[in-house]
Protein backbone atom coordinates (compact mmCIF):
# COMPACT_ATOMS: atom_id res chain seq x y z
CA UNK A 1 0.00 0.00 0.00
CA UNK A 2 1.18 3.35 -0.99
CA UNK A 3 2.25 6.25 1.69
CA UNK A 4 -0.42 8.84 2.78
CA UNK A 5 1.54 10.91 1.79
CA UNK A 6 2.47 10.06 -1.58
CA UNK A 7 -1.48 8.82 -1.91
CA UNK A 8 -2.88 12.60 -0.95
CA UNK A 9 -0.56 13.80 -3.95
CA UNK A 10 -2.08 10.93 -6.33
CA UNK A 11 -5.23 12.17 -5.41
CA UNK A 12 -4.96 15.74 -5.63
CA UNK A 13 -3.35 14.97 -9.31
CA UNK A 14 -5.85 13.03 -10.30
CA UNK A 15 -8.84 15.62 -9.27
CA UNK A 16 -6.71 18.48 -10.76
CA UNK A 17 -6.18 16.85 -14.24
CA UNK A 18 -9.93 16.26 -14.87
CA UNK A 19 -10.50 19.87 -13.95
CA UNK A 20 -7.43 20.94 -16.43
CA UNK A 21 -8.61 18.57 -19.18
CA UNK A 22 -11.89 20.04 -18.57
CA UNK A 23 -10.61 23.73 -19.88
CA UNK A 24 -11.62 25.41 -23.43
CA UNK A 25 -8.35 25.83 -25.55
CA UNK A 26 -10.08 29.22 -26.11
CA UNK A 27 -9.94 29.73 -22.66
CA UNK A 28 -6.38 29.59 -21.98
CA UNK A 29 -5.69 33.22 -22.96
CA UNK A 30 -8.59 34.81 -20.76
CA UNK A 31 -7.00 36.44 -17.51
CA UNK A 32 -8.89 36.55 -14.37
CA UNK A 33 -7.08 39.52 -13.14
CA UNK A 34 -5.50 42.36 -15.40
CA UNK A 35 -2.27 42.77 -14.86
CA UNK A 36 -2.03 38.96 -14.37
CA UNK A 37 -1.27 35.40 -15.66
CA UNK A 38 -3.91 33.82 -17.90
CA UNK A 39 -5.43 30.91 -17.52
CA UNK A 40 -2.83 29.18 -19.76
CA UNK A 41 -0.14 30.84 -18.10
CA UNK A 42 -1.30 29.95 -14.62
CA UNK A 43 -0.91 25.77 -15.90
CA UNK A 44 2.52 26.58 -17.15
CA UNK A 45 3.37 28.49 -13.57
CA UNK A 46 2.35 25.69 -11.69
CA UNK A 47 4.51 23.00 -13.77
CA UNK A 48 7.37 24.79 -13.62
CA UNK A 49 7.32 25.93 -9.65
CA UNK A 50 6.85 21.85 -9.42
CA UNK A 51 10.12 22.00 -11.34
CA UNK A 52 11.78 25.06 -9.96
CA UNK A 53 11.47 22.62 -6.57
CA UNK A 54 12.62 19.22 -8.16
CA UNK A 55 15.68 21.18 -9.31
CA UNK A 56 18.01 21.27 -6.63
CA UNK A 57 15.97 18.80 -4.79
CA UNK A 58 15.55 16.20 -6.83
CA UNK A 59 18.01 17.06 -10.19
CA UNK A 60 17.87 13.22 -11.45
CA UNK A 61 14.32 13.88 -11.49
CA UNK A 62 14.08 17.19 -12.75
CA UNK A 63 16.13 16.41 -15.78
CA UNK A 64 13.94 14.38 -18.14
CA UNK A 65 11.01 17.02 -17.34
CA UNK A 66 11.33 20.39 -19.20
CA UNK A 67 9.93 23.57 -18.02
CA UNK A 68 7.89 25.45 -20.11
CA UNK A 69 9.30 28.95 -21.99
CA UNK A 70 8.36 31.66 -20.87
CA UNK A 71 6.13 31.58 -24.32
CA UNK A 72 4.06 29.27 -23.12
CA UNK A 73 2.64 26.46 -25.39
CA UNK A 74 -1.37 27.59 -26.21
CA UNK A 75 -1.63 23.34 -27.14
CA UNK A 76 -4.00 22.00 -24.25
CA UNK A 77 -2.19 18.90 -25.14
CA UNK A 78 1.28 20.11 -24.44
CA UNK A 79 0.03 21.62 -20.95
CA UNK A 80 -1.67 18.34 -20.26
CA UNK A 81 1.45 16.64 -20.99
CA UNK A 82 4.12 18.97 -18.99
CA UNK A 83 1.40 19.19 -15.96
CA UNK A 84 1.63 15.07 -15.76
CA UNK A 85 5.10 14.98 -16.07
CA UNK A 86 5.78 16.99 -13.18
CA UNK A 87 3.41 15.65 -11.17
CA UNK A 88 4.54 11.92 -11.77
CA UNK A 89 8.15 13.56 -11.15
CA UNK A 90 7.22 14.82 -7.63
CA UNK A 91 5.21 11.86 -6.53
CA UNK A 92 8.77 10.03 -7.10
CA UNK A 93 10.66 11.97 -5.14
CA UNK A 94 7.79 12.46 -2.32
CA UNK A 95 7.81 8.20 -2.47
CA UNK A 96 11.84 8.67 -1.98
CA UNK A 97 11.61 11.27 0.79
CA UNK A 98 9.05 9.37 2.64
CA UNK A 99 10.94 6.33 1.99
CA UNK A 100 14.04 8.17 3.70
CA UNK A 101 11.73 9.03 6.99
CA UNK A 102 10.48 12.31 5.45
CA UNK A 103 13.31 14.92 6.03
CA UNK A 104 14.48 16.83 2.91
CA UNK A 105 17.33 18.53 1.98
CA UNK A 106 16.20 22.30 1.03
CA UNK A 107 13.10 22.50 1.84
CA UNK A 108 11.98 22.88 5.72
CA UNK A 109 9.82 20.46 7.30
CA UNK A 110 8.87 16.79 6.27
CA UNK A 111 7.89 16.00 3.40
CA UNK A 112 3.87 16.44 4.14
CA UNK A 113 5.00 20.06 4.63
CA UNK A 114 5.86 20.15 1.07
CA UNK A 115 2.94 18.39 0.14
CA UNK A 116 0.69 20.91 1.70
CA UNK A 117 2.90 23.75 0.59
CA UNK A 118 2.15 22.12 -3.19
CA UNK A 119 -1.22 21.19 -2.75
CA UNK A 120 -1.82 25.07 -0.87
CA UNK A 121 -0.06 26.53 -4.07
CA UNK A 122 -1.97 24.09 -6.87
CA UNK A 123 -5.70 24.71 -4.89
CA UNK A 124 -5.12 28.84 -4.81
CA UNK A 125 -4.03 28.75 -8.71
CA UNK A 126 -7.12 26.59 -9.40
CA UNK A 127 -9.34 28.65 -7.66
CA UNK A 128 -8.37 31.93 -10.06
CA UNK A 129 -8.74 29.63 -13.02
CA UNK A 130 -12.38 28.86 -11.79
CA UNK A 131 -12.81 32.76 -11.93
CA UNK A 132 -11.00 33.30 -14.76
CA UNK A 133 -13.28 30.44 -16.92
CA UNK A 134 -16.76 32.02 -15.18
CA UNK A 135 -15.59 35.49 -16.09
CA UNK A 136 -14.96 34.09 -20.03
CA UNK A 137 -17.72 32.54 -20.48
CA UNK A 138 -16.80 29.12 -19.73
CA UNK A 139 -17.27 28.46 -16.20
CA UNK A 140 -16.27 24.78 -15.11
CA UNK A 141 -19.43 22.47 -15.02
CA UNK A 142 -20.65 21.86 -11.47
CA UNK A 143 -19.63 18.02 -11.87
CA UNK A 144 -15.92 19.42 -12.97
CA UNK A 145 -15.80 21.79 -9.84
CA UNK A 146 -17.25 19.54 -7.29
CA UNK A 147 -14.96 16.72 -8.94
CA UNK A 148 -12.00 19.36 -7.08
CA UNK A 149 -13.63 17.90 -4.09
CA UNK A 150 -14.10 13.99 -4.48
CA UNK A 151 -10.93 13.42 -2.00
CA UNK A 152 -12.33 9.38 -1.11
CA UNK A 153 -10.60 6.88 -2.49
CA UNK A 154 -12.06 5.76 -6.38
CA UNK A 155 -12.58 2.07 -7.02
């Protein structure tokens, strides 16, 4: 059986893809606050602050993941892709640092402090993008925003 910890990050993954996958491509560009990231932007952001992390605290991991330029990629696909990426890349090295009794190397606290630091960082960023899709047009279905929610374990 997997780790709490490295299970709370499967499932907060897992509930933050649907809602992802769940965005309009013509959405990407809309900004929920001017000056500000767009929605696009804000997927991008939160791959690469996964990776700015995984850099000097996990470099074997952080090398076969790329961070994504500063021109971000408008594919959904390519988002999709990077976004799973990092996210299989920190579940590794939360499995590792639980596996090592939980201490890490550069960042404080155990490594459930860095999950909730993630998770904290992930939840706020998905909150603006439920804003930011309302105020286009396109707000998240209520089965795509509750799904944010469905923490048991699926079957």
């Amino acid at each position: 059986m997997a780790d709490p910890i490295v299970t709370a990050w499967q499932t907060h993954c897992r509930l933050s893809s649907k809602f992802w996958d769940a965005i309009p491509a013509a959405s990407l560009e809309c900004k929920p606050t001017a000056p500000g990231r767009s929605i696009g932007q804000m997927l991008a952001h939160i791959h690469n602050n996964r990776m700015n992390w995984l850099e000097p605290l996990a470099p074997d991991l952080a090398r076969s993941v790329p961070k994504i330029p500063k021109e971000w990629p408008r594919e959904p696909n390519r988002l999709a892709d990077a976004l799973r990426a990092s996210g299989e890349a920190v579940e590794k090295f939360l499995a590792r640092s639980v596996d090592a009794g939980g201490a890490m190397k550069g960042f404080r606290g155990h490594a459930a402090n860095f999950l909730g630091y993630l998770i904290s960082h992930e939840s706020y960023h998905n909150g603006q993008i439920a804003i930011g899709l309302k105020q286009a047009g396109t707000p998240a279905g209520k089965q795509t925003a509750y799904a944010l929610w469905d923490w048991r374990t699926p079957k």
